[in-house]
C-alpha atoms as a PDB file:
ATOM      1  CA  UNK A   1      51.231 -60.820-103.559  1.00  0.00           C
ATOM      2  CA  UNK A   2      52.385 -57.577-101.776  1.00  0.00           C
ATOM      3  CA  UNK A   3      51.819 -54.978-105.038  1.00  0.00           C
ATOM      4  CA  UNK A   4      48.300 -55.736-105.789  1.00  0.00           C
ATOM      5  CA  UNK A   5      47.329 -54.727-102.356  1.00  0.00           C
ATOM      6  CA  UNK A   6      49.702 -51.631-101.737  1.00  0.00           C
ATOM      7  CA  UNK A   7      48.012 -50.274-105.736  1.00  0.00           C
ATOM      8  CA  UNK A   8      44.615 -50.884-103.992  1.00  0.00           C
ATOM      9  CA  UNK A   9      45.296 -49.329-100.731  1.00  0.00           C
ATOM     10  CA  UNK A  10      46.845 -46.353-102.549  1.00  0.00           C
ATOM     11  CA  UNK A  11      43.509 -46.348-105.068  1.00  0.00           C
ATOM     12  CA  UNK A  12      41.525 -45.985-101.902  1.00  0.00           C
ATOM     13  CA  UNK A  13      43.549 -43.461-100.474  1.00  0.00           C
ATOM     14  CA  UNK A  14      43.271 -41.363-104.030  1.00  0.00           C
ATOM     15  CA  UNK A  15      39.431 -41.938-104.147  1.00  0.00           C
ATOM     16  CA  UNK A  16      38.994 -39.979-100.818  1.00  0.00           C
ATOM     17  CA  UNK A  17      41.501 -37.024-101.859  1.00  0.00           C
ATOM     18  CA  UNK A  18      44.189 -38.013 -99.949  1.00  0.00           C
ATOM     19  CA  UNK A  19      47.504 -37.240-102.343  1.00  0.00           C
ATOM     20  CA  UNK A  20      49.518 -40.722-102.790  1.00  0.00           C
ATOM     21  CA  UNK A  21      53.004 -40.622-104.510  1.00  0.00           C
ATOM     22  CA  UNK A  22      54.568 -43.981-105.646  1.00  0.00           C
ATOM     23  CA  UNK A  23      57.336 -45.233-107.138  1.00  0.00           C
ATOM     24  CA  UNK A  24      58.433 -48.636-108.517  1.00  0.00           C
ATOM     25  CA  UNK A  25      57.179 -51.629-105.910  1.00  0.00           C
ATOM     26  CA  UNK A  26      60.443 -53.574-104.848  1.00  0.00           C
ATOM     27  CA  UNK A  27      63.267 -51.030-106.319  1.00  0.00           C
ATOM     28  CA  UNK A  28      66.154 -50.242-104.292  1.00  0.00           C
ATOM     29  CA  UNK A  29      65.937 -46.846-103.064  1.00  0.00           C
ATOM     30  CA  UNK A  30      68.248 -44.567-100.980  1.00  0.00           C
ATOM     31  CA  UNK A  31      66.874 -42.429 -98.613  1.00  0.00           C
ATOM     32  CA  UNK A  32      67.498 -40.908 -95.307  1.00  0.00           C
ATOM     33  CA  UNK A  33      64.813 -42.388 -92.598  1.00  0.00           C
ATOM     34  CA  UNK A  34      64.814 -43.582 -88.781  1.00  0.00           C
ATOM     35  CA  UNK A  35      62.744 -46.371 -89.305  1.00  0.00           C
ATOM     36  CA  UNK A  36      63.495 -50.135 -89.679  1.00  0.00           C
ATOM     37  CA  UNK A  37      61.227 -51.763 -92.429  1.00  0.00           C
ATOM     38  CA  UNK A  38      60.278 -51.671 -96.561  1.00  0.00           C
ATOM     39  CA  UNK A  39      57.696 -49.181 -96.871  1.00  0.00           C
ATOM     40  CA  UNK A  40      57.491 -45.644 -95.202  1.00  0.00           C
ATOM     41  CA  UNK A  41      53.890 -44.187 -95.290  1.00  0.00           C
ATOM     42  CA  UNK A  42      53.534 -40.475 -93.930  1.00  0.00           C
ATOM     43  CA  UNK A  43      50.136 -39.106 -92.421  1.00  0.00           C
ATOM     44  CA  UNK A  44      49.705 -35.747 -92.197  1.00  0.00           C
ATOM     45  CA  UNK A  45      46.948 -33.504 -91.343  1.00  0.00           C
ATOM     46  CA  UNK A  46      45.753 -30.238 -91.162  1.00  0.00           C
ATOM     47  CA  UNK A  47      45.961 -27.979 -87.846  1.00  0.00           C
ATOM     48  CA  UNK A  48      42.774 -27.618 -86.355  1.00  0.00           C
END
């Protein structure tokens, strides 16, 4: 139920120029974080 909605949200995100990397929904990864959950998203903006 969870990929349909991540592939929209990330759609949405792409139609308003925002730059959206993915990978492959539910695959293990290793990475180095200091968070506690299944998804990491990063927001960044420019300096005003």
């Amino acid at each position: 139920m969870a990929e349909p909605l991540i592939e929209r949200f990330c759609a949405m995100l792409r139609e308003h120029g925002v730059p959206v990397e993915t990978g492959v929904f539910g695959a293990m990864m290793q990475v180095e974080i200091h968070n506690d959950g299944p998804v990491t998203i990063i927001l960044e903006s420019e300096s005003a």
